[in-house]
N, C-alpha and C. Protein backbone atom coordinates (compact mmCIF):
# COMPACT_ATOMS: atom_id res chain seq x y z
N UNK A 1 8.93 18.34 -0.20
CA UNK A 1 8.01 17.96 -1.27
C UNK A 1 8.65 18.28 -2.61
N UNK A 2 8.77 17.02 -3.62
CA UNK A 2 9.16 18.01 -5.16
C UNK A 2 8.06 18.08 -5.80
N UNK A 3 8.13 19.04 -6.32
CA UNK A 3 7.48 19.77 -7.41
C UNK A 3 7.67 18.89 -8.68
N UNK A 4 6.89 19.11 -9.61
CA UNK A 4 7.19 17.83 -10.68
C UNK A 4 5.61 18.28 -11.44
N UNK A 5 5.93 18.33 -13.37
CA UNK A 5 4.68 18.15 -13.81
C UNK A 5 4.68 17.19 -14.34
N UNK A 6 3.49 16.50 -14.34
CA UNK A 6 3.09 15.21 -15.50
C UNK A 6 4.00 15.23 -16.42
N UNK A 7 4.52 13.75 -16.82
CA UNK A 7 5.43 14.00 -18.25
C UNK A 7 4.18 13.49 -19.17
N UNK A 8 2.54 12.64 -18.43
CA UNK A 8 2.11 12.20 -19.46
C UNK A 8 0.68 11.88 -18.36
N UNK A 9 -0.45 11.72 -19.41
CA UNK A 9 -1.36 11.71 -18.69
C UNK A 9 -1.25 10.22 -17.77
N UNK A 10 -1.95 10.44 -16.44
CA UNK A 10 -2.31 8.82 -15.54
C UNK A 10 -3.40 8.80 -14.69
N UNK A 11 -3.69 7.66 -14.75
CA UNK A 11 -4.92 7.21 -13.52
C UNK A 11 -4.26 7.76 -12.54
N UNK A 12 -5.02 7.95 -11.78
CA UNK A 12 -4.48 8.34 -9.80
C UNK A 12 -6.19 7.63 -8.86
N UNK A 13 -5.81 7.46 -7.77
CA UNK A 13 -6.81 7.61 -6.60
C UNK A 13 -7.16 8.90 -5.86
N UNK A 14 -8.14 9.16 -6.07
CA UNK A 14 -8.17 10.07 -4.61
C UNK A 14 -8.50 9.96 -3.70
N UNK A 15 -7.47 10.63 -2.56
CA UNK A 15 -7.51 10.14 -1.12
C UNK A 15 -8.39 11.46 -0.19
N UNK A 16 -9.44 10.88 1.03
CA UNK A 16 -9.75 9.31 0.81
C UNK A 16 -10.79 8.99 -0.07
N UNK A 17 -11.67 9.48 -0.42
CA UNK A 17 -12.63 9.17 -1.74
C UNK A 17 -12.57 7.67 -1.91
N UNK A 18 -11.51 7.62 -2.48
CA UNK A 18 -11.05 6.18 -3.10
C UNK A 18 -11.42 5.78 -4.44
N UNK A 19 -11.86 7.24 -5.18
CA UNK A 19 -12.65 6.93 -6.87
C UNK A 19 -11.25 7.01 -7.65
N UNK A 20 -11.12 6.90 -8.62
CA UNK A 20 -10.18 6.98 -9.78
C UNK A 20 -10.17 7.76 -10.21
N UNK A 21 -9.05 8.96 -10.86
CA UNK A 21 -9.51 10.07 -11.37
C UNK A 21 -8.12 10.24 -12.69
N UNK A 22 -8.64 10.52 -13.90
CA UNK A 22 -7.37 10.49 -14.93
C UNK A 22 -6.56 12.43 -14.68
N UNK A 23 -5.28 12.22 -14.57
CA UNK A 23 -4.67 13.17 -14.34
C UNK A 23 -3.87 13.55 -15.80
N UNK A 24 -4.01 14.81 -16.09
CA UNK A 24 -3.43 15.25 -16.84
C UNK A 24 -2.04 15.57 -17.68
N UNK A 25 -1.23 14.96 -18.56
CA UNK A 25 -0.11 15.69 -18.80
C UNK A 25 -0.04 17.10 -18.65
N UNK A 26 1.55 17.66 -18.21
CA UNK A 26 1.20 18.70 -18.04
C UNK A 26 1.19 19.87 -16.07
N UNK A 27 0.22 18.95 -15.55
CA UNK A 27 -0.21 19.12 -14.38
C UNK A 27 0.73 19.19 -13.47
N UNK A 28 0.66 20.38 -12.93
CA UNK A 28 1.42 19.87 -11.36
C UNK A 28 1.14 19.56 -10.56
N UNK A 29 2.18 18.85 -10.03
CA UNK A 29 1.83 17.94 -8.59
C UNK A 29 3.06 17.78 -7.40
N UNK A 30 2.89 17.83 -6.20
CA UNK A 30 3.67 17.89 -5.29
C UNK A 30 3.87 16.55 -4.73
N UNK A 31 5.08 15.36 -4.70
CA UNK A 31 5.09 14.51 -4.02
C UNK A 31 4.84 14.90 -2.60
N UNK A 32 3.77 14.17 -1.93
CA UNK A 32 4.27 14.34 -0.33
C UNK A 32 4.86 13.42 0.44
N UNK A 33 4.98 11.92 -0.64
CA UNK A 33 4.93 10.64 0.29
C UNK A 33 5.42 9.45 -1.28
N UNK A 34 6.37 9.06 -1.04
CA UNK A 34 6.75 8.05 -1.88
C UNK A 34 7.25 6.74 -1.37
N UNK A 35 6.24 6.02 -0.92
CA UNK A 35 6.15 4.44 0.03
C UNK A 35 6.17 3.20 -0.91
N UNK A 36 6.79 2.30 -0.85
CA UNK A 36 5.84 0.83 -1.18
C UNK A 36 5.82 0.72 -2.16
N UNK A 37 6.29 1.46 -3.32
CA UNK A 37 6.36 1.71 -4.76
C UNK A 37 5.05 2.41 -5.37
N UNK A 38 4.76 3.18 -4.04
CA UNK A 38 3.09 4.30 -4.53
C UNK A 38 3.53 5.57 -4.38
N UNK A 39 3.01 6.27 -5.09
CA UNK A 39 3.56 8.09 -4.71
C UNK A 39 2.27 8.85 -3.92
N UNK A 40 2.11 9.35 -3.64
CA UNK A 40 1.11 10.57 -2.74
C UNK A 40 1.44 11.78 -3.15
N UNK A 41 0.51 12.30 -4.14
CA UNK A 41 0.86 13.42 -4.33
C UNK A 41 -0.38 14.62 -4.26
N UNK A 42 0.11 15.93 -4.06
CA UNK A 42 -1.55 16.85 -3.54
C UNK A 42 -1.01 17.50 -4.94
N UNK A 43 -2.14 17.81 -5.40
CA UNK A 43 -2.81 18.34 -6.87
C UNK A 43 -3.75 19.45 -7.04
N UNK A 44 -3.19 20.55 -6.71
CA UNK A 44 -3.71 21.67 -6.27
C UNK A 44 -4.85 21.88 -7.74
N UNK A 45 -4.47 21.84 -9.14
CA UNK A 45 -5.79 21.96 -9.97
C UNK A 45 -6.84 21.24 -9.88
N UNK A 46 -6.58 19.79 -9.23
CA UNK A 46 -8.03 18.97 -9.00
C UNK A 46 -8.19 19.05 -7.23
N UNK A 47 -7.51 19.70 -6.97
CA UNK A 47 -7.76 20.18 -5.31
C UNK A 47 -7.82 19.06 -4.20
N UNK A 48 -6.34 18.50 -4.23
CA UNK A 48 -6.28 17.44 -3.15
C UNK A 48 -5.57 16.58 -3.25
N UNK A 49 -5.86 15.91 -2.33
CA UNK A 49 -4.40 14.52 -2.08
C UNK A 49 -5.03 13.63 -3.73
N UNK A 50 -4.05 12.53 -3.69
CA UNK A 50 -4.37 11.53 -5.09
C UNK A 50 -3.04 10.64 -4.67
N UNK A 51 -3.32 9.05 -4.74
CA UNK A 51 -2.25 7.98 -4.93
C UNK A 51 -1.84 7.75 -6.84
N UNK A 52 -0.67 7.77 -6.85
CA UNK A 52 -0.27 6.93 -8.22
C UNK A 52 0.33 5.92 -7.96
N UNK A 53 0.06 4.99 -8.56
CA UNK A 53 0.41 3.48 -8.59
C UNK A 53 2.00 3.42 -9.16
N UNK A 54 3.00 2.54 -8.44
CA UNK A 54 4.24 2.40 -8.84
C UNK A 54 4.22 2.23 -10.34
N UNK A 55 3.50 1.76 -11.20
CA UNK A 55 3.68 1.58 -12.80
C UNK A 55 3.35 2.55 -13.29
N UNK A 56 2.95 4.03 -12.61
CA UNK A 56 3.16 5.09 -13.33
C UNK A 56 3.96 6.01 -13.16
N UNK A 57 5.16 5.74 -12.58
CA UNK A 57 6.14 6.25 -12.14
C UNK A 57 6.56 7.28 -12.91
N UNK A 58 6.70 6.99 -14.02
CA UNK A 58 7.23 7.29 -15.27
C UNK A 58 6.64 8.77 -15.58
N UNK A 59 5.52 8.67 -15.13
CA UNK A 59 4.68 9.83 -15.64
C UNK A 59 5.17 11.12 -14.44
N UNK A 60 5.69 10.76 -13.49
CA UNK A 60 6.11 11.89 -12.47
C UNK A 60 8.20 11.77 -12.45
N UNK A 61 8.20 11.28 -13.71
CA UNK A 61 9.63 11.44 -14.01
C UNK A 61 10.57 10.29 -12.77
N UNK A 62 9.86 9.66 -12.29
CA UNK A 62 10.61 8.35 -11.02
C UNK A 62 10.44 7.52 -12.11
N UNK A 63 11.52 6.23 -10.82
CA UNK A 63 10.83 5.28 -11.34
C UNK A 63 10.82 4.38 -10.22
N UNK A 64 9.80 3.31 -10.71
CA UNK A 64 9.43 2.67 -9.45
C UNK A 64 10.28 2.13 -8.45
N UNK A 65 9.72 2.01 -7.40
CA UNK A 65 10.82 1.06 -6.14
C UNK A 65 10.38 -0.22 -6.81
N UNK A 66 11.36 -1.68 -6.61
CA UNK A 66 11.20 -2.38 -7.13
C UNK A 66 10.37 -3.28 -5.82
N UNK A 67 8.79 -3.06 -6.36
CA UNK A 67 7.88 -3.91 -4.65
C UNK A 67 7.85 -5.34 -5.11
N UNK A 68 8.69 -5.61 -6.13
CA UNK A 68 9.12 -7.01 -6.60
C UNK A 68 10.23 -7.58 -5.99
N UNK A 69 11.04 -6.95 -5.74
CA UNK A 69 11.64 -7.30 -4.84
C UNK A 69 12.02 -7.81 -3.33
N UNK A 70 12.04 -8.91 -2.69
CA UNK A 70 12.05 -9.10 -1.71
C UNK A 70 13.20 -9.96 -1.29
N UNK A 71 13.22 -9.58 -0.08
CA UNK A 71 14.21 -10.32 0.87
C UNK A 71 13.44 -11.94 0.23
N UNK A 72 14.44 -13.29 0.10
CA UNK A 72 14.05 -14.49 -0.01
C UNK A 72 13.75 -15.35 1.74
N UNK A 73 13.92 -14.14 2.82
CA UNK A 73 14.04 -15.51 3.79
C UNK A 73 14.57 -16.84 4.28
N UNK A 74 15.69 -17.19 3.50
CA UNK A 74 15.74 -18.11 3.69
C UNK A 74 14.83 -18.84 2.87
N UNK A 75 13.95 -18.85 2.16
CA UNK A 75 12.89 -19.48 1.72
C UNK A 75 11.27 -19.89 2.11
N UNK A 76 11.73 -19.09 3.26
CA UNK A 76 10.35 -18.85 4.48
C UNK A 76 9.67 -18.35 4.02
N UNK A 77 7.89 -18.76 3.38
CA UNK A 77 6.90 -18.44 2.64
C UNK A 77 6.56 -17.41 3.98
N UNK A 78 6.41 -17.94 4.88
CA UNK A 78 5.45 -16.48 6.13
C UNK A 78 6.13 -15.30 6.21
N UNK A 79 7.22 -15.54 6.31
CA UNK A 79 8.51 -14.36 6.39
C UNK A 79 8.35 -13.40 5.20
N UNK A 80 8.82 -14.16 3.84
CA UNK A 80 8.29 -13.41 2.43
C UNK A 80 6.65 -12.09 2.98
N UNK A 81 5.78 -12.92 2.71
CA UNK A 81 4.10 -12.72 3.67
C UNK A 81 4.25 -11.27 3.62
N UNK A 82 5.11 -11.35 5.19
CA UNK A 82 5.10 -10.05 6.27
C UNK A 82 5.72 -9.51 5.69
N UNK A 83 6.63 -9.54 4.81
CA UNK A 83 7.94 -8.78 4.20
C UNK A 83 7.72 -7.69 3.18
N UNK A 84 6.86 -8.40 2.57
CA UNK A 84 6.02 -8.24 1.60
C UNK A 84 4.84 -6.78 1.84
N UNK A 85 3.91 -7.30 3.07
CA UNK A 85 2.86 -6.47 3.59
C UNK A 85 3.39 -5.02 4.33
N UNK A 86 4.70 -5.14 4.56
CA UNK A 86 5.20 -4.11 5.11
C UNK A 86 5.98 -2.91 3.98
N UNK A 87 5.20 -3.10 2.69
CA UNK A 87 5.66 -2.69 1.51
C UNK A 87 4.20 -1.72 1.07
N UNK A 88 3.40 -2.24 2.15
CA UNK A 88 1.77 -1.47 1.66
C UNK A 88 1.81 -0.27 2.60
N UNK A 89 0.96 0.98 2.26
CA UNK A 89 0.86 1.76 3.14
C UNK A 89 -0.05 2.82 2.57
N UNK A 90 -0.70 3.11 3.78
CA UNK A 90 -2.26 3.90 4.01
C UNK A 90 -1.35 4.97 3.10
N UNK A 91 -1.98 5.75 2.01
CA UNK A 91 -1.19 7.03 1.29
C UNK A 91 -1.02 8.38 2.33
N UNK A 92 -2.05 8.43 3.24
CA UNK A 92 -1.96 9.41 4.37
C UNK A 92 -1.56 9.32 5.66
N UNK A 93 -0.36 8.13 5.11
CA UNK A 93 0.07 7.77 6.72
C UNK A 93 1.68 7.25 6.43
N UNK A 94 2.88 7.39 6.67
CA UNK A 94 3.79 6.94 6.30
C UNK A 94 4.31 5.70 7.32
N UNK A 95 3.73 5.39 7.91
CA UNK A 95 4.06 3.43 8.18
C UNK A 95 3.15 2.91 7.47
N UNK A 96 3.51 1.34 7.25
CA UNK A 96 3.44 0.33 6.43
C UNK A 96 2.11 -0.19 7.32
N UNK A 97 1.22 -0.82 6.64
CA UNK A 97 -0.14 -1.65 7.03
C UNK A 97 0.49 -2.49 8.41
N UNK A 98 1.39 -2.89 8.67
CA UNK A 98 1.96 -3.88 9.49
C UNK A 98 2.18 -3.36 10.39
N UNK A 99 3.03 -2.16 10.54
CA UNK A 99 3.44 -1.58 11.93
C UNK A 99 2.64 -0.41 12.37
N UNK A 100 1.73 -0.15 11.31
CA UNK A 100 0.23 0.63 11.68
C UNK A 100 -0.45 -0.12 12.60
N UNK A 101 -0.41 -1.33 12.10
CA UNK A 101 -1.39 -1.98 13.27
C UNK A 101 -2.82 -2.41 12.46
N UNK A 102 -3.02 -2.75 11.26
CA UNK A 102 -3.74 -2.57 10.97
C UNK A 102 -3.73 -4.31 10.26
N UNK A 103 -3.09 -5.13 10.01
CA UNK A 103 -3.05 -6.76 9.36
C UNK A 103 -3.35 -7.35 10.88
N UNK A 104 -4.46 -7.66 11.04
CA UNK A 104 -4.85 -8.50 12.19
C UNK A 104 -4.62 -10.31 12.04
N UNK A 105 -4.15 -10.81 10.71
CA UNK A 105 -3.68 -12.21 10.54
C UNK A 105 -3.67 -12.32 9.42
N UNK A 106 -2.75 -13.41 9.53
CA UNK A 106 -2.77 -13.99 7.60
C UNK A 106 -2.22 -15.25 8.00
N UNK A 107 -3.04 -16.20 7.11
CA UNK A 107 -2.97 -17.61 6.94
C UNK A 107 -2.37 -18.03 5.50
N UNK A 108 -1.57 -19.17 6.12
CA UNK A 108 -1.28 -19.45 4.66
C UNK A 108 -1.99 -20.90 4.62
N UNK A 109 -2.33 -20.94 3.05
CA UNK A 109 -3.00 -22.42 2.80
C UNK A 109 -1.77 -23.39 1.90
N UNK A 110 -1.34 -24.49 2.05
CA UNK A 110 -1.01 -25.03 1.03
C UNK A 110 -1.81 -25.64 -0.29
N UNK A 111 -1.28 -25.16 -1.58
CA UNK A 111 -2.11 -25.82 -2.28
C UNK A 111 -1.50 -26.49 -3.31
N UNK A 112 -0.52 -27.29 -2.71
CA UNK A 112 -0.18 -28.71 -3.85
C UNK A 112 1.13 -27.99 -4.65
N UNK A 113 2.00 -29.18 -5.27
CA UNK A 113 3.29 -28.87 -5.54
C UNK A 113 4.64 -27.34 -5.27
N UNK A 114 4.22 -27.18 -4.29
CA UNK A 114 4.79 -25.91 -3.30
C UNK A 114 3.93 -24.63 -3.45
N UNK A 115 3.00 -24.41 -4.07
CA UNK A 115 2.12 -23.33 -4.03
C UNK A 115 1.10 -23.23 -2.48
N UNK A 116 0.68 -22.10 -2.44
CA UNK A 116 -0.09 -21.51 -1.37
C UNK A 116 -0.63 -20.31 -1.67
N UNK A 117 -1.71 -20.38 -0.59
CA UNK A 117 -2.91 -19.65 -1.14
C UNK A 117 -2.79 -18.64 0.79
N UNK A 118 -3.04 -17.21 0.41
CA UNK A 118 -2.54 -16.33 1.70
C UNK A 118 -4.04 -15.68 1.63
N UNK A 119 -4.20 -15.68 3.02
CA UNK A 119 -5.71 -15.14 3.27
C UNK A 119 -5.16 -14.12 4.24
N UNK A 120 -5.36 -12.71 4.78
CA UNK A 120 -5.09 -11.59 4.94
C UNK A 120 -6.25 -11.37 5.99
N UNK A 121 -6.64 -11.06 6.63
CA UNK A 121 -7.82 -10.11 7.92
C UNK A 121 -6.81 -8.69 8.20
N UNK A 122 -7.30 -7.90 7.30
CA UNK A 122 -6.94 -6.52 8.23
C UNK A 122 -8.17 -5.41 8.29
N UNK A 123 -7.52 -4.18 8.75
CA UNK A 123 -8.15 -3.42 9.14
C UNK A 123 -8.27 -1.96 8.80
N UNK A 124 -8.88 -0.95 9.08
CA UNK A 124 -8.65 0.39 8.76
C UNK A 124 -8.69 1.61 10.08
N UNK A 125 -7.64 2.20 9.92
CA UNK A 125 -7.75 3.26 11.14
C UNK A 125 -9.36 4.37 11.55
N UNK A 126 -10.28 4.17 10.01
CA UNK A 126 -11.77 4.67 10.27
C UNK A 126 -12.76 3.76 9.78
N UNK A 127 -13.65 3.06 9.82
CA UNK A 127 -14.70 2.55 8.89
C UNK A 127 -14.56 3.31 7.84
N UNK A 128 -14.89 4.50 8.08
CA UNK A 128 -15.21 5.34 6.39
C UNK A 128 -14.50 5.56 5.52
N UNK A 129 -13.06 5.36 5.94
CA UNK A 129 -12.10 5.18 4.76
C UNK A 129 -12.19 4.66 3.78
N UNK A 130 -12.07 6.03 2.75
CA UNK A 130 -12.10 5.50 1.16
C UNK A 130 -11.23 5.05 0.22
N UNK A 131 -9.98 4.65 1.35
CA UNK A 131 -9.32 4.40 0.77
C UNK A 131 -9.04 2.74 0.89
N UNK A 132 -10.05 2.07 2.03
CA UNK A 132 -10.02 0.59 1.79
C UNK A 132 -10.14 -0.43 1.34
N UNK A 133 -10.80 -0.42 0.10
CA UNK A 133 -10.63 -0.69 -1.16
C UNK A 133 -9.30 -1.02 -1.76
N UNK A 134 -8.80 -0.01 -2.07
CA UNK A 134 -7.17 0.66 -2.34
C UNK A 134 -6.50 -0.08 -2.24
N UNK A 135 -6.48 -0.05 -0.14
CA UNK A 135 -4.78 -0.90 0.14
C UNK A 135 -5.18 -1.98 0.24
N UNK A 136 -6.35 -2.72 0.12
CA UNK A 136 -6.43 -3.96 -0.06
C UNK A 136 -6.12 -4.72 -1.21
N UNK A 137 -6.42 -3.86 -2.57
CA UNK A 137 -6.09 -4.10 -3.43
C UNK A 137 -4.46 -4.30 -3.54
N UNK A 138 -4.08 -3.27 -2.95
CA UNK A 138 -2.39 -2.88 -3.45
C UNK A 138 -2.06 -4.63 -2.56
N UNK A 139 -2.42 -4.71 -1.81
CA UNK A 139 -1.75 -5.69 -0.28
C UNK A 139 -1.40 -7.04 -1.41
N UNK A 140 -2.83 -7.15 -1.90
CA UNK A 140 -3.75 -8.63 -2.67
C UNK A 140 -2.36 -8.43 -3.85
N UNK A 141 -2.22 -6.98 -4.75
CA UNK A 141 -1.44 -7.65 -5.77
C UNK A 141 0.28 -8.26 -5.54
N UNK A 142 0.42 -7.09 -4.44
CA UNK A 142 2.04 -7.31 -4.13
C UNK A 142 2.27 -8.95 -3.32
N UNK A 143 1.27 -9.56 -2.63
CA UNK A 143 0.94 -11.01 -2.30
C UNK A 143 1.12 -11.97 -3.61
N UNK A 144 0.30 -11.44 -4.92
CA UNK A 144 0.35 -12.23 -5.83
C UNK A 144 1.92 -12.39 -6.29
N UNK A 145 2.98 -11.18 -6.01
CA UNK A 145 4.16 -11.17 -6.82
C UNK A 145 4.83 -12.34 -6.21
N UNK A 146 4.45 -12.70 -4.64
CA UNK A 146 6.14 -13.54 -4.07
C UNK A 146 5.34 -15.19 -4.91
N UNK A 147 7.22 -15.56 -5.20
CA UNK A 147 7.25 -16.68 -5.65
C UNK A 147 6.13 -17.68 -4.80
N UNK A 148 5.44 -18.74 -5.35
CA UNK A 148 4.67 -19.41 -4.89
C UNK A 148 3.44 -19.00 -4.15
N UNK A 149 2.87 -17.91 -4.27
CA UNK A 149 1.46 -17.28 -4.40
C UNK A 149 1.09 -17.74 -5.06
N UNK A 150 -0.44 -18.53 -5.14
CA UNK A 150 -0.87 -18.85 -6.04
C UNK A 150 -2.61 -18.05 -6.00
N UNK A 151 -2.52 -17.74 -4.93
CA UNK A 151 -4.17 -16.82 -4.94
C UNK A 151 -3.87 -16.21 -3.18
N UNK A 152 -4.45 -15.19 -3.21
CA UNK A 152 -4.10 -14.45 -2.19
C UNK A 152 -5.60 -13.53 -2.14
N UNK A 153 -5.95 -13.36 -0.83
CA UNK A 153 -7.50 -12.70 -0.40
C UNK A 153 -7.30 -11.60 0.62
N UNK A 154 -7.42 -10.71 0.20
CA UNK A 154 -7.22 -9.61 1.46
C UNK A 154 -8.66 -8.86 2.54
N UNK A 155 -9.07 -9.35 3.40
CA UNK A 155 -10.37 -9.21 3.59
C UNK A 155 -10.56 -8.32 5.18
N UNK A 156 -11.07 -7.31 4.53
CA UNK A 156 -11.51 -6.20 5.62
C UNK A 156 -12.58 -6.37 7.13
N UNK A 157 -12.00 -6.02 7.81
CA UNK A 157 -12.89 -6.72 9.09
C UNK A 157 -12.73 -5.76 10.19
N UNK A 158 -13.79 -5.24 11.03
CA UNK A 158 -14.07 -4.40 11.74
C UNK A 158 -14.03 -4.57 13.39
N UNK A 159 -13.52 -5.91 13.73
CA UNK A 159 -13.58 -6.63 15.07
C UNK A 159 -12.11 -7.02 15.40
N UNK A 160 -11.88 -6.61 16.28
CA UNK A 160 -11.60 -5.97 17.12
C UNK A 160 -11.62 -4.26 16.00
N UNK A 161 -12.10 -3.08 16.96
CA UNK A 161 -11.70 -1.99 16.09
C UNK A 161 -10.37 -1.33 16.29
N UNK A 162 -9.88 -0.87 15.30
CA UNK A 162 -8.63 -0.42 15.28
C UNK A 162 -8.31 0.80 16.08
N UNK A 163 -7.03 1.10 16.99
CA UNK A 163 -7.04 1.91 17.94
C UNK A 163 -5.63 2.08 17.68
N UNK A 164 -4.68 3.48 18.04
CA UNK A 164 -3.51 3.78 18.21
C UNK A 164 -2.47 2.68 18.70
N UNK A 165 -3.02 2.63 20.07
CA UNK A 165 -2.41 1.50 20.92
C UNK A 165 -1.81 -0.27 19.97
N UNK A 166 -2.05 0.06 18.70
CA UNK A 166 -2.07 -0.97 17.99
C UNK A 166 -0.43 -1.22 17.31
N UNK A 167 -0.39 0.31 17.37
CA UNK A 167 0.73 0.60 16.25
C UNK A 167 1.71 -0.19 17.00
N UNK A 168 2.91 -0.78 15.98
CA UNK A 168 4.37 -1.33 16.73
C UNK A 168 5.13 -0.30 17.34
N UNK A 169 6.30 -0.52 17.83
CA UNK A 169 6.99 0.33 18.45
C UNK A 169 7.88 0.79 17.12
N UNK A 170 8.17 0.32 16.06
CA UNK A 170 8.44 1.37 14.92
C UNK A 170 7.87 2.04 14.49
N UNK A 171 6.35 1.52 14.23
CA UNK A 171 5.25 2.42 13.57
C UNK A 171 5.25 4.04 15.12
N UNK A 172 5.31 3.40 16.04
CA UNK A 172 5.37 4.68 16.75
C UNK A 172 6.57 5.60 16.64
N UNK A 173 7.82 5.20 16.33
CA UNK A 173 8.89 6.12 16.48
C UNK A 173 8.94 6.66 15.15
N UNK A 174 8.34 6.27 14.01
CA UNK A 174 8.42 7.16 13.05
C UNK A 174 7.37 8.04 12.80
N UNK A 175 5.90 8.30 13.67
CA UNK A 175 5.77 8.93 13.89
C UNK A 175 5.29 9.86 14.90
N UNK A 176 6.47 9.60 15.68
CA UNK A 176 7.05 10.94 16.79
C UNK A 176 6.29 10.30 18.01
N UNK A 177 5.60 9.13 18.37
CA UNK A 177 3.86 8.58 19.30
C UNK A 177 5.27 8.62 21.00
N UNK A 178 6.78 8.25 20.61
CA UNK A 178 7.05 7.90 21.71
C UNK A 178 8.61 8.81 21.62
């Protein structure tokens, strides 16, 4: 974990809550988890886990992973998609939404002069997670970045429910399942 204080005040999440909370310049904070271009950090003065968003990097002295960046595929819009979604990740879990087991489909729509429109069905490892909100959000904006997104929907769904047995065989070897 590094140690690190605020160089400047920032929004954060708290996990799982999922409310917004402004963090202090100043403050210390312990990375525990730096995924996807999000940090996870526990914040012992406001007492607990908290996500910062890759554009506040700055404020914990990083700087962002570039979640703009992607493999081109070949030019393969589905490929981009998955490429893309495997860039999101639960803040209290270090695999990606994808090999968690947790993106149950995504459609792509065409919508006229090479644009497309990506519709998303995933899931959450509890109903009560407060943090689903969150990675849906994060999923929806990093969708908007690949070339030819033109609207992208990330939509939470409880059928089939989510179970271990879900995870990929990477999501299991990274953490320790096999």
């Amino acid at each position: 974990m590094d140690r690190v204080e605020l160089l400047r005040d920032c929004e954060a999440v708290r996990i799982p809550a999922g409310d917004k909370t402004p963090l202090e310049k100043g403050v210390e904070v312990y990375i525990t988890q730096a995924l996807g271009g999000t940090f996870t950090v526990q914040v012992p003065a406001y007492g607990g886990l908290f996500r910062i968003a890759g554009k506040d990097a700055d404020a914990l002295g990083k700087t962002p992973a570039d979640a703009g960046a992607i493999d081109s595929a070949g030019g393969d819009l589905e490929a981009m998609v998955w490429e893309r979604l495997k860039t999101c990740y639960d803040p209290e879990i270090p695999v990606n939404i994808v090999d968690l087991g947790l993106v149950y489909g995504m459609e792509l729509t065409p919508q006229g002069d090479g644009a497309a429109r990506v519709d998303v069905k995933m899931t959450l490892t509890a109903q009560g997670c407060g943090m689903g909100a969150s990675i849906a959000f994060d999923a929806r904006e990093k969708l908007l970045g690949i070339p030819g997104i033109v609207e992208a929907n990330v939509d939470l769904v409880w059928d089939p429910p989510w179970n271990p047995q879900m995870i990929s065989p990477e999501g299991r070897e990274r953490l320790g399942l096999d």
